[in-house]
PDB file of N, CA and C in Angstrom:
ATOM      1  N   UNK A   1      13.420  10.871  -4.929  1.00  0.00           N
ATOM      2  CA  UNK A   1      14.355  10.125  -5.729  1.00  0.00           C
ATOM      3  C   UNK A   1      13.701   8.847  -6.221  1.00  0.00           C
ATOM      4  N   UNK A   2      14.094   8.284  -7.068  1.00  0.00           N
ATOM      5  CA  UNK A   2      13.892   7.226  -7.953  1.00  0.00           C
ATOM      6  C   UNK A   2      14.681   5.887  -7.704  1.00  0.00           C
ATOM      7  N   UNK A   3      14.505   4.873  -7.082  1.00  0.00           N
ATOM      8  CA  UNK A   3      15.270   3.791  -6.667  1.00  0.00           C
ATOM      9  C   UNK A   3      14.694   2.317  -7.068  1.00  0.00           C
ATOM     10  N   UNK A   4      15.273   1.178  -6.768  1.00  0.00           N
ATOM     11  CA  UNK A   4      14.615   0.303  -7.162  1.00  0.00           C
ATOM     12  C   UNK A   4      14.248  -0.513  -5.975  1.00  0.00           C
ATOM     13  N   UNK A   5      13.033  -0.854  -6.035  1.00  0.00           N
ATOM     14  CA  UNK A   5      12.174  -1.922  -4.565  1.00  0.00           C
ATOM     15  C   UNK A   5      12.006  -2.843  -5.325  1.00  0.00           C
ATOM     16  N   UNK A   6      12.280  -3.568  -4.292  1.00  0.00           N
ATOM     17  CA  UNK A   6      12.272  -5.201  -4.300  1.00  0.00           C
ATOM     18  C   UNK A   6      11.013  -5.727  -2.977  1.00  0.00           C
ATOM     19  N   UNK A   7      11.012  -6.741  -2.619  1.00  0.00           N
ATOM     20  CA  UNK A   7      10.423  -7.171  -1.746  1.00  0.00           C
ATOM     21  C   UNK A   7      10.676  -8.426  -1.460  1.00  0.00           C
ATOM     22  N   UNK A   8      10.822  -8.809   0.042  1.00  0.00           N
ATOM     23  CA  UNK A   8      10.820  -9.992   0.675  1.00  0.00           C
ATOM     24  C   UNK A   8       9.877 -10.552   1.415  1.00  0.00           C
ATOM     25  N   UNK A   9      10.442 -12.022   2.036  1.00  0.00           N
ATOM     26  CA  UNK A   9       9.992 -12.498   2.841  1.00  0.00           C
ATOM     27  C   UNK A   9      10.799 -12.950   4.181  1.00  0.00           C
ATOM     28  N   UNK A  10      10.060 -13.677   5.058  1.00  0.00           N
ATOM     29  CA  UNK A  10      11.105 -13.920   6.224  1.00  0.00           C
ATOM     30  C   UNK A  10      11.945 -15.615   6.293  1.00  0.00           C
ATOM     31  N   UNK A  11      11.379 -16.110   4.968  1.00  0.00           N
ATOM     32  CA  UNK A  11      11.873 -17.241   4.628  1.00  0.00           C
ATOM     33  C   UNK A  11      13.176 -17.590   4.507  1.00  0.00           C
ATOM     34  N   UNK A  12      13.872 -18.677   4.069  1.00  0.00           N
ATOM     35  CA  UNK A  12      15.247 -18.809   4.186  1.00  0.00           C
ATOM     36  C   UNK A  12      15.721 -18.480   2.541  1.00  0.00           C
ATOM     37  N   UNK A  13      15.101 -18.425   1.736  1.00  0.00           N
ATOM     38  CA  UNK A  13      15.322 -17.944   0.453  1.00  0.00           C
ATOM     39  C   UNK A  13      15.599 -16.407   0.288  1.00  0.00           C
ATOM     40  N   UNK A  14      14.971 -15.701   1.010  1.00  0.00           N
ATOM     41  CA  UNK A  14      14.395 -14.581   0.612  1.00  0.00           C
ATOM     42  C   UNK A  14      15.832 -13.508   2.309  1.00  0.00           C
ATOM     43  N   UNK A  15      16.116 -14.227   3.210  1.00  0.00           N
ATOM     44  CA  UNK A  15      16.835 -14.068   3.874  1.00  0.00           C
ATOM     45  C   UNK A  15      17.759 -14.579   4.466  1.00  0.00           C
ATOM     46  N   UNK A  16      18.486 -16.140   3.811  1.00  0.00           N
ATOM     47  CA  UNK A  16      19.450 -16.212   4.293  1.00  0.00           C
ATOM     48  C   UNK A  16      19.522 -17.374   5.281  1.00  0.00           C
ATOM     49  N   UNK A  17      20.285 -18.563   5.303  1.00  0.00           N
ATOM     50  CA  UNK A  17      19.882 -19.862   5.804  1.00  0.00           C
ATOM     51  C   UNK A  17      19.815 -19.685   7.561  1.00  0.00           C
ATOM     52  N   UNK A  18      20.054 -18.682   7.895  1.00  0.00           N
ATOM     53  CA  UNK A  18      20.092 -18.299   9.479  1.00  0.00           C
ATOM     54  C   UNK A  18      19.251 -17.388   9.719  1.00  0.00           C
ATOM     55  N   UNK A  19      18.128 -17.200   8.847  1.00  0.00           N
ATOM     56  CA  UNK A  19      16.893 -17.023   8.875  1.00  0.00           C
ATOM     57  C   UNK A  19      15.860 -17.281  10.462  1.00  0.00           C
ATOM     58  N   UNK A  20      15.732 -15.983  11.174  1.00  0.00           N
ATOM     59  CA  UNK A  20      14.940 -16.302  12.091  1.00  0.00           C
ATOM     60  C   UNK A  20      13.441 -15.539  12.205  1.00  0.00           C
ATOM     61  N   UNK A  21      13.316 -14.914  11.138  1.00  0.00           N
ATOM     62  CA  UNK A  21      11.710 -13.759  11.043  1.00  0.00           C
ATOM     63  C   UNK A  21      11.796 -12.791  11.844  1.00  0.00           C
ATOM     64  N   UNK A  22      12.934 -12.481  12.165  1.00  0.00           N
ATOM     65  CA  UNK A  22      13.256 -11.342  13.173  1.00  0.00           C
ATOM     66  C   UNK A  22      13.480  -9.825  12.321  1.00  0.00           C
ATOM     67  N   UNK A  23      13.589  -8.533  12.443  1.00  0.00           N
ATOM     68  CA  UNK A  23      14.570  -7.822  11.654  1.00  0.00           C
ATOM     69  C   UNK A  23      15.684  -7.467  12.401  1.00  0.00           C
ATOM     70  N   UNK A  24      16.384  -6.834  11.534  1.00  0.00           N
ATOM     71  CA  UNK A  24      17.800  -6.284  12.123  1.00  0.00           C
ATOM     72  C   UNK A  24      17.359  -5.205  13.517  1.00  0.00           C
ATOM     73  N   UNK A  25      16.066  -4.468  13.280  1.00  0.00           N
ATOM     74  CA  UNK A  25      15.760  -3.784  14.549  1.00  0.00           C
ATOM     75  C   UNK A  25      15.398  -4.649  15.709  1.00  0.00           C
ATOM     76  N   UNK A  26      15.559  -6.085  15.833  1.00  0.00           N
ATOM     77  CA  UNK A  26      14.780  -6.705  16.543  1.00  0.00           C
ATOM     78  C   UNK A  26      13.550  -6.753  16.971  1.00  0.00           C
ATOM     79  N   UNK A  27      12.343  -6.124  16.032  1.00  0.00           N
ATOM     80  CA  UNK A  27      11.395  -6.708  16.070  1.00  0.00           C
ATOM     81  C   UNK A  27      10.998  -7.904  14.945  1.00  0.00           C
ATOM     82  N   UNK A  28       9.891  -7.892  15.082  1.00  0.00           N
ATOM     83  CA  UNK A  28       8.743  -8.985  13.952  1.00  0.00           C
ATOM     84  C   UNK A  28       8.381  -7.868  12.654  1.00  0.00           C
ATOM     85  N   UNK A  29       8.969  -8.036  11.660  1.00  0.00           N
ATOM     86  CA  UNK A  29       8.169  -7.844  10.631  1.00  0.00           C
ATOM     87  C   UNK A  29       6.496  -7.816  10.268  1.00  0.00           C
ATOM     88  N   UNK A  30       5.777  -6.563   9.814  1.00  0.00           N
ATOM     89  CA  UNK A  30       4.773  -5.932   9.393  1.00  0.00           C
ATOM     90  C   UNK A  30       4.405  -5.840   8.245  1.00  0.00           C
ATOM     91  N   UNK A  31       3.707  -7.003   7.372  1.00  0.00           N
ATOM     92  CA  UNK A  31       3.635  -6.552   6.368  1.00  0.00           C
ATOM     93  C   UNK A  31       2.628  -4.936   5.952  1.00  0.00           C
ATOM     94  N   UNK A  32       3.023  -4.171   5.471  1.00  0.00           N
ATOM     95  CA  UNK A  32       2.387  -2.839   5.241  1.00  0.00           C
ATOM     96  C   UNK A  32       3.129  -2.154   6.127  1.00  0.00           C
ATOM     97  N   UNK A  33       3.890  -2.634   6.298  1.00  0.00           N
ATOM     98  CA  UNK A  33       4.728  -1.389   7.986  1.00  0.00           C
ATOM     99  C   UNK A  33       6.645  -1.627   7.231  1.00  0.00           C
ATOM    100  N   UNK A  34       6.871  -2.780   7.522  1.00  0.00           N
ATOM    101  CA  UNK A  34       8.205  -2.721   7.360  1.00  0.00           C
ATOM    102  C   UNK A  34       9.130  -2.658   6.024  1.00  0.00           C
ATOM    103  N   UNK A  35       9.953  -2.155   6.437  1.00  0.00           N
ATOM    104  CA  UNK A  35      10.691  -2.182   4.634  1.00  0.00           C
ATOM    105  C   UNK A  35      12.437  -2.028   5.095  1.00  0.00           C
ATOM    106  N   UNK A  36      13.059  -2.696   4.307  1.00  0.00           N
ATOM    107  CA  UNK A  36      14.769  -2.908   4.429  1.00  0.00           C
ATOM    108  C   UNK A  36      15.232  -1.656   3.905  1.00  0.00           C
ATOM    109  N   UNK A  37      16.243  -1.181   4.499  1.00  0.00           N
ATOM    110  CA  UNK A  37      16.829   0.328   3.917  1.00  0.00           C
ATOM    111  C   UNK A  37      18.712   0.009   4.201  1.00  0.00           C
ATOM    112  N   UNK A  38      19.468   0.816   3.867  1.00  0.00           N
ATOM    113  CA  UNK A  38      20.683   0.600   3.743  1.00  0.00           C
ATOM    114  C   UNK A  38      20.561   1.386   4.817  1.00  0.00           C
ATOM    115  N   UNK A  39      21.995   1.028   5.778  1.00  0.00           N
ATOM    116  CA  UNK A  39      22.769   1.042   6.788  1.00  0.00           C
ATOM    117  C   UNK A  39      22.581   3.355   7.142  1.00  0.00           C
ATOM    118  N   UNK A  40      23.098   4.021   6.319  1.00  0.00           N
ATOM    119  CA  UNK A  40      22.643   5.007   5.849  1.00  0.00           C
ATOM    120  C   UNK A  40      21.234   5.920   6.746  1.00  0.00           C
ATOM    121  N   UNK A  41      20.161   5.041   6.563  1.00  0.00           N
ATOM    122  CA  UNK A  41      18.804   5.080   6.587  1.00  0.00           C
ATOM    123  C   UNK A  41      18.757   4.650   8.195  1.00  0.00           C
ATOM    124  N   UNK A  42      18.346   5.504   9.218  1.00  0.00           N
ATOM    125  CA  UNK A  42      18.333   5.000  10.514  1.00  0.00           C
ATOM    126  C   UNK A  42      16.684   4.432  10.733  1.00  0.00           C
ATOM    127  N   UNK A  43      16.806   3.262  11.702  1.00  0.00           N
ATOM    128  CA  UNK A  43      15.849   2.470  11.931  1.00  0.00           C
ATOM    129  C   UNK A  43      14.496   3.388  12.392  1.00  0.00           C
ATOM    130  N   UNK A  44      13.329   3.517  12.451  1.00  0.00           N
ATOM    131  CA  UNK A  44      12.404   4.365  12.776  1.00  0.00           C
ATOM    132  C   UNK A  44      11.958   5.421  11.088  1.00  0.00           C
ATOM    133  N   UNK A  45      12.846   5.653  10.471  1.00  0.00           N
ATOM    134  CA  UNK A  45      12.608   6.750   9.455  1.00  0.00           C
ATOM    135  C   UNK A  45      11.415   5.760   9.031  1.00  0.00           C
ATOM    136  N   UNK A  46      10.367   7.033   8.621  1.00  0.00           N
ATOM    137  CA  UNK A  46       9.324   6.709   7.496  1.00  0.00           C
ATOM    138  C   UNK A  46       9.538   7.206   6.256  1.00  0.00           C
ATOM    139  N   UNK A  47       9.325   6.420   5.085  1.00  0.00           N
ATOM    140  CA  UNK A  47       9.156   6.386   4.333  1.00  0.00           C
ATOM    141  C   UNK A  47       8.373   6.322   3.611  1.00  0.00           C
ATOM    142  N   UNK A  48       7.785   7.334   2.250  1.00  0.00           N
ATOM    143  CA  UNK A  48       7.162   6.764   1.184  1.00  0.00           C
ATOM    144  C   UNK A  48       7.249   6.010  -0.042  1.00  0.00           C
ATOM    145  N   UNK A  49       7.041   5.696  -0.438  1.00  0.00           N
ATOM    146  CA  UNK A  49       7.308   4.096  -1.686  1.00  0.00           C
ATOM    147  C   UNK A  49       6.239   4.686  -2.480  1.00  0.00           C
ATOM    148  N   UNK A  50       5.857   5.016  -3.653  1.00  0.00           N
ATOM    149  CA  UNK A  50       4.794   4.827  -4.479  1.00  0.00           C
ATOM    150  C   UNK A  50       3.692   5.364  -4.102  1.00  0.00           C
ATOM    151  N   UNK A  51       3.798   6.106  -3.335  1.00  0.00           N
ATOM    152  CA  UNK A  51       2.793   6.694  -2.195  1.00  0.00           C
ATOM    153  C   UNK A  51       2.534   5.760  -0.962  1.00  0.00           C
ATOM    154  N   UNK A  52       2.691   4.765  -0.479  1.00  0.00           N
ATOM    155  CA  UNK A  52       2.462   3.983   0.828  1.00  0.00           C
ATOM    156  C   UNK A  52       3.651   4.399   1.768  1.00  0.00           C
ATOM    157  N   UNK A  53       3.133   4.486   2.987  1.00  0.00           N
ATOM    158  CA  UNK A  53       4.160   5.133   3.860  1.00  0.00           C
ATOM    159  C   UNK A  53       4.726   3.623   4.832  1.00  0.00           C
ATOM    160  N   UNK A  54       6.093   3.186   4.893  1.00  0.00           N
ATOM    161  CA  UNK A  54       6.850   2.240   5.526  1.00  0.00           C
ATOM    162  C   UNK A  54       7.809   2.840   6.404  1.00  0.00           C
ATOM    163  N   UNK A  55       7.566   2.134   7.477  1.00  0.00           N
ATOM    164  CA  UNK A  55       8.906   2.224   8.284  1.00  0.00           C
ATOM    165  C   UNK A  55      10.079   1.506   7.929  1.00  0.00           C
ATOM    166  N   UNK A  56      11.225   1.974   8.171  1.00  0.00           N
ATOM    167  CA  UNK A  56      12.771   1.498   7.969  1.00  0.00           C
ATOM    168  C   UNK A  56      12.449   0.473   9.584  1.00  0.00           C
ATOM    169  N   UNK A  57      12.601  -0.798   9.358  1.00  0.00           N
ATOM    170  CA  UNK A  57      13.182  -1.822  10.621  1.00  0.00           C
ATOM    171  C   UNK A  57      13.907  -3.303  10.437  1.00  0.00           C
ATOM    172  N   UNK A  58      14.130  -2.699   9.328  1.00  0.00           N
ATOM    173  CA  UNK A  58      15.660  -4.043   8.758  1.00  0.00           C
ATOM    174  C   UNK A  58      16.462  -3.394   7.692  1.00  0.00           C
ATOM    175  N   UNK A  59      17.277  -3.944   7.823  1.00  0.00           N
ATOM    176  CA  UNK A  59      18.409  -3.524   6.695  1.00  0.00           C
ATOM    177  C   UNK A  59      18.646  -4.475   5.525  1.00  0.00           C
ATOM    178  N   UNK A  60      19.313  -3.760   4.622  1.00  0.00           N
ATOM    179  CA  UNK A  60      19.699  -4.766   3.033  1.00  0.00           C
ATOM    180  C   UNK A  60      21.226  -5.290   3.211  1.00  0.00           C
ATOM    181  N   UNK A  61      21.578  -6.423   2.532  1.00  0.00           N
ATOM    182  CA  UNK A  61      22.878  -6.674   2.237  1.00  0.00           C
ATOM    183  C   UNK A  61      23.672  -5.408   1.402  1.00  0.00           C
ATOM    184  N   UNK A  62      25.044  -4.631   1.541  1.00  0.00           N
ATOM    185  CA  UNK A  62      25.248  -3.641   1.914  1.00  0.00           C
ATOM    186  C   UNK A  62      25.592  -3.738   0.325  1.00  0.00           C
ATOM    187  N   UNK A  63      25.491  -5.020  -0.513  1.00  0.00           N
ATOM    188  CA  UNK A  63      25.561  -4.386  -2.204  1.00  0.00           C
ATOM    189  C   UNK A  63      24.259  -4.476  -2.573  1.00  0.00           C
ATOM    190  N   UNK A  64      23.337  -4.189  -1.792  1.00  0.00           N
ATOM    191  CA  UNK A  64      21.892  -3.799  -2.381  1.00  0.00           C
ATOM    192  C   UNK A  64      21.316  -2.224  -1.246  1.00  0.00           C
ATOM    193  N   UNK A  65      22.505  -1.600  -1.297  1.00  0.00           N
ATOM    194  CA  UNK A  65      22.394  -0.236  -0.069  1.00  0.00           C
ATOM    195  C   UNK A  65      21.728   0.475  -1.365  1.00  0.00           C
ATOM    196  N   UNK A  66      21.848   0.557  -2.297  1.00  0.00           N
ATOM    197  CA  UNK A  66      21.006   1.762  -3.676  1.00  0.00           C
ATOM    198  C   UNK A  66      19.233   1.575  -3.667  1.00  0.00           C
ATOM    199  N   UNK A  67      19.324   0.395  -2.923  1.00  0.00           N
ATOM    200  CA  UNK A  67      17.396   0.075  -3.162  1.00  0.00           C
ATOM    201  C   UNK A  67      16.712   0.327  -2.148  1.00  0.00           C
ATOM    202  N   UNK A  68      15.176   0.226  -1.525  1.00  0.00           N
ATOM    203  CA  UNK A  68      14.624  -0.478  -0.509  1.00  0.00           C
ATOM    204  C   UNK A  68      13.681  -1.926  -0.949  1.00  0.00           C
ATOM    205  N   UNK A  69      13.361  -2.494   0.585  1.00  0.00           N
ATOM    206  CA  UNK A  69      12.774  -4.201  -0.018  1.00  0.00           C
ATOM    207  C   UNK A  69      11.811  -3.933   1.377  1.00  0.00           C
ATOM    208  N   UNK A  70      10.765  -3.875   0.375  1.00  0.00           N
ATOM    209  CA  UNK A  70       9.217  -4.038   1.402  1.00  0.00           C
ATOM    210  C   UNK A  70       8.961  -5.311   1.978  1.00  0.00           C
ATOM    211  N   UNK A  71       8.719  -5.540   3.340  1.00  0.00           N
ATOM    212  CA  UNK A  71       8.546  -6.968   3.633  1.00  0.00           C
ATOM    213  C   UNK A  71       6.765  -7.285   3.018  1.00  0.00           C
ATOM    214  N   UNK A  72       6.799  -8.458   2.718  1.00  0.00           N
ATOM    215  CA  UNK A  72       5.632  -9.176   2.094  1.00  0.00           C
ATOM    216  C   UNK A  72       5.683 -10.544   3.227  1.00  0.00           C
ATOM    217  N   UNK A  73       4.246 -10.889   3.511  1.00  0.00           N
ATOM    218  CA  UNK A  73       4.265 -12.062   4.716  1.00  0.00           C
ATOM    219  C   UNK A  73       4.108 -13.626   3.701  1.00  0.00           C
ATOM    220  N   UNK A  74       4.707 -13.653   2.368  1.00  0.00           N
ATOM    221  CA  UNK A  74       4.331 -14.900   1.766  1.00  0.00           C
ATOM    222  C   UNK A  74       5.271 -14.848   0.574  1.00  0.00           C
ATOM    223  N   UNK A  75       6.410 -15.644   0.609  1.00  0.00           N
ATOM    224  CA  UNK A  75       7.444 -15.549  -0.845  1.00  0.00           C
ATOM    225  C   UNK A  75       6.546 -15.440  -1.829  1.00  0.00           C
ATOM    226  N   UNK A  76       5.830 -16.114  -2.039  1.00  0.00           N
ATOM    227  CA  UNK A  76       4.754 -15.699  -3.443  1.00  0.00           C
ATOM    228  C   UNK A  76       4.010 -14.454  -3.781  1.00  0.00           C
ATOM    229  N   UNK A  77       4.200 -13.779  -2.520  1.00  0.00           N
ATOM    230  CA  UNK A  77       3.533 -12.180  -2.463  1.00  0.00           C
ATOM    231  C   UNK A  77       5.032 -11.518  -2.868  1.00  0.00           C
ATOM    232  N   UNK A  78       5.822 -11.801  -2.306  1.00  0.00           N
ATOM    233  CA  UNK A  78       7.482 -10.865  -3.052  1.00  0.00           C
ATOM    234  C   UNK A  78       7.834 -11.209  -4.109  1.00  0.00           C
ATOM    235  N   UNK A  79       7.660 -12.640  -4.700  1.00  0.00           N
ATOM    236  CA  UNK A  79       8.294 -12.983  -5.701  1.00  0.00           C
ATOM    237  C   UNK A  79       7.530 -11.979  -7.126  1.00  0.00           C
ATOM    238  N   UNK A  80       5.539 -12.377  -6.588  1.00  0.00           N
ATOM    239  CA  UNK A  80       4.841 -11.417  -7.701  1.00  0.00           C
ATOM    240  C   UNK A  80       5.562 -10.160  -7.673  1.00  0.00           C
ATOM    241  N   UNK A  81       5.620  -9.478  -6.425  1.00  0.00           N
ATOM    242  CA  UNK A  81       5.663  -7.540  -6.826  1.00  0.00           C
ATOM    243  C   UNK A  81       6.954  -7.324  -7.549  1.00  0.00           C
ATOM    244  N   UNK A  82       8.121  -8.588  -7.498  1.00  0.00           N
ATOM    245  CA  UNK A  82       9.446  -8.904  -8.446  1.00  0.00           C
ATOM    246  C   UNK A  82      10.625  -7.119  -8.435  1.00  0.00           C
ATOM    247  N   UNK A  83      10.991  -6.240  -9.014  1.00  0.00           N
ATOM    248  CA  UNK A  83      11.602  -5.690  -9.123  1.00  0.00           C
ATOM    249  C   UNK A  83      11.053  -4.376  -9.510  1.00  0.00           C
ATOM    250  N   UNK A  84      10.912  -3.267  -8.770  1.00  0.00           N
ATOM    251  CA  UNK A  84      10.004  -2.225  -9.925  1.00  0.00           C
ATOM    252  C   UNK A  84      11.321  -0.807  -9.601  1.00  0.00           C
ATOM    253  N   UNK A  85      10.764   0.004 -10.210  1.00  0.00           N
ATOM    254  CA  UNK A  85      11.383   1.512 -10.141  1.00  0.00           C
ATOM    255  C   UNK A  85      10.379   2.473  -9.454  1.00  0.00           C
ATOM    256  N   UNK A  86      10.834   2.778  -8.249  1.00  0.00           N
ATOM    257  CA  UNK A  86       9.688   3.346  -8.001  1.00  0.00           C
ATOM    258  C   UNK A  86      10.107   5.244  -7.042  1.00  0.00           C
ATOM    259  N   UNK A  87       9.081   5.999  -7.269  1.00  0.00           N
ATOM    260  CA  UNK A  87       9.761   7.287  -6.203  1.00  0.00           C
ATOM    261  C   UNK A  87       9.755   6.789  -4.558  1.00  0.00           C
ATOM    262  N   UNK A  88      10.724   7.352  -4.044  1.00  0.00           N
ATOM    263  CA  UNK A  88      10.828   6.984  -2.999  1.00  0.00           C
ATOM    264  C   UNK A  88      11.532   8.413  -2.025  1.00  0.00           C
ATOM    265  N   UNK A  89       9.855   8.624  -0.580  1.00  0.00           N
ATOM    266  CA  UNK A  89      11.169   9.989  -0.011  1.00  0.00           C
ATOM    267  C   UNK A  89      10.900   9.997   1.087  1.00  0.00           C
ATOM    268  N   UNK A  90      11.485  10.560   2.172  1.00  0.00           N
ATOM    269  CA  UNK A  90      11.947  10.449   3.343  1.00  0.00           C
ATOM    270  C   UNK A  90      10.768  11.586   3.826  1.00  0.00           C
ATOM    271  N   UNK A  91      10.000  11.208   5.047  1.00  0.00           N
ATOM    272  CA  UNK A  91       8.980  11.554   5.206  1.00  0.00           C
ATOM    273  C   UNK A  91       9.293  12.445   6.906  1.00  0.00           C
TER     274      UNK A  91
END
């Protein structure tokens, strides 16, 4: 399927003023490993993106459940990769 990725950081911009660099799975974020998936999407699933394979270990705000958001370790690394369309499938 065809969805739209975004990408974050663990900053307070990018997550929210109660921002702790944690994910919703309770670990630490990976950049090249982790990626946000809707509620839907159970924690552990791998995923491919564009061909790169991510694990699901945080979740999206539940009116962004249609996308995934790759973690990036630097707002300036998420802000560049900005919004794309990309294939995306359950591995």
């Amino acid at each position: 399927m065809t969805l739209i990725v975004t990408a974050y950081c663990a900053c307070k911009l990018c997550c929210g003023p109660h921002a702790a660099g944690i994910t919703a799975s309770g670990i630490l974020p990976v950049q090249g490993t982790t990626i946000a998936a809707s509620r839907s999407i159970p924690f552990g699933t791998r995923l491919s993106v564009g061909g790169q394979v991510f694990t699901v270990q945080d979740r999206l705000a539940k009116r962004h459940d249609s996308r995934v958001d790759i973690f990036m370790r630097s707002h300036a690394d998420a802000k560049a990769f900005g919004k794309r369309r990309l294939t995306v499938q359950k591995l």
